[in-house]
Protein backbone atom coordinates (compact mmCIF):
# COMPACT_ATOMS: atom_id res chain seq x y z
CA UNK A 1 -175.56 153.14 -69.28
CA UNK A 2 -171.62 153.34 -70.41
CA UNK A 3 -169.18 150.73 -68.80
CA UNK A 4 -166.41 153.28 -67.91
CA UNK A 5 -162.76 153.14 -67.50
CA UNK A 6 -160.96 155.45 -65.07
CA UNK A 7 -157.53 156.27 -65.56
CA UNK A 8 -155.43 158.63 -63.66
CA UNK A 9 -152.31 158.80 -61.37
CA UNK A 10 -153.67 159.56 -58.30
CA UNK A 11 -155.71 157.15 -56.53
CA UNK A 12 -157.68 159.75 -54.78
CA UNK A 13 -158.39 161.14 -58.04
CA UNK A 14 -160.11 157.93 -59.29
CA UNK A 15 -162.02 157.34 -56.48
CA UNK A 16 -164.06 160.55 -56.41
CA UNK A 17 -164.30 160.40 -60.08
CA UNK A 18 -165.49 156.77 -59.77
CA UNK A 19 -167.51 157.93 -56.84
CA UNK A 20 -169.42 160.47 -59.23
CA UNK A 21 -170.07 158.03 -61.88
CA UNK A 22 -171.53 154.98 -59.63
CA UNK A 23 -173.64 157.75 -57.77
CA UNK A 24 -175.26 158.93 -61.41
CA UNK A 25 -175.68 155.33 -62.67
CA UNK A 26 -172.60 154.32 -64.77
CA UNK A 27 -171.08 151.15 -64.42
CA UNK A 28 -166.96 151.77 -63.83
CA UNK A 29 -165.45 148.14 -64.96
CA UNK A 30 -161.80 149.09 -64.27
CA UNK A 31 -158.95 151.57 -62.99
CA UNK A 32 -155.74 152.12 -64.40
CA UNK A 33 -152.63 154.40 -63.02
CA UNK A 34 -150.86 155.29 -65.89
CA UNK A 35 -151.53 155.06 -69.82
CA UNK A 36 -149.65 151.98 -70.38
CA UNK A 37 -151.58 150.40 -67.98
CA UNK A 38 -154.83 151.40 -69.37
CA UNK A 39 -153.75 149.78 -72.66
CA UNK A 40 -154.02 146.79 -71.64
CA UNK A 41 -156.93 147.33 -69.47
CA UNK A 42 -159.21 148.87 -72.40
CA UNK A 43 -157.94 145.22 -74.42
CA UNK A 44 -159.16 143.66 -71.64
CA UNK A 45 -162.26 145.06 -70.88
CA UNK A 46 -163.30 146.87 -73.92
CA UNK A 47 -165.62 150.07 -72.12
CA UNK A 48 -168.02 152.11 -73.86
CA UNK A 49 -165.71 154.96 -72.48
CA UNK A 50 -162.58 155.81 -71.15
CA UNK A 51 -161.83 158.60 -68.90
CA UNK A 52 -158.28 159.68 -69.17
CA UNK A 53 -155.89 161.61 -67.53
CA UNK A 54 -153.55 163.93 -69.50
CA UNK A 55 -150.15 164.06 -67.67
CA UNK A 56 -148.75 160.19 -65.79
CA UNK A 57 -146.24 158.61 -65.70
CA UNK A 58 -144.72 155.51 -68.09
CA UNK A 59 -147.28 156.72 -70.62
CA UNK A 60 -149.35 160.05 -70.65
CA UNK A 61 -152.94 159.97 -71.36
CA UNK A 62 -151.94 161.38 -75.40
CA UNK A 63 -150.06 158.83 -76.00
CA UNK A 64 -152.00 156.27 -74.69
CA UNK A 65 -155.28 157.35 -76.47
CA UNK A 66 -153.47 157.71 -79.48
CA UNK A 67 -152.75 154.09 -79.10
CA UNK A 68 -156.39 152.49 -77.97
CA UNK A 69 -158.04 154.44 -81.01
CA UNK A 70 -155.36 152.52 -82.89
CA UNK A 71 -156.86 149.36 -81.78
């Protein structure tokens, strides 16, 4: 199974999507709020898969995929 990344804004948000995942056998290895954030958390982890939200603040989820495909 994929090692996932959840990021998204809203807490809530990322725990029922994180809920979903663990539930159907994925592995979530880390949570970030905003895209900046999930920079540096995709460097540090390095998942199979990111899920990403589109509108945050700091960074949106454009930018900040824009940037990890980059890496």
């Amino acid at each position: 199974m994929a090692n996932i990344l959840i990021v998204d804004d809203a807490a809530f948000m990322r725990m029922m999507i994180k809920d979903i995942l663990v539930k159907n056998g994925y592995t979530v290895v880390g949570e970030a709020e905003n895209g900046a954030k999930a920079i540096e958390r995709f460097r540090e982890l390095t998942p199979d898969l990111v899920i990403m939200d589109i509108t945050m603040p700091e960074m949106d989820g454009i930018q900040a995929v824009r940037q990890i495909k980059g890496l």
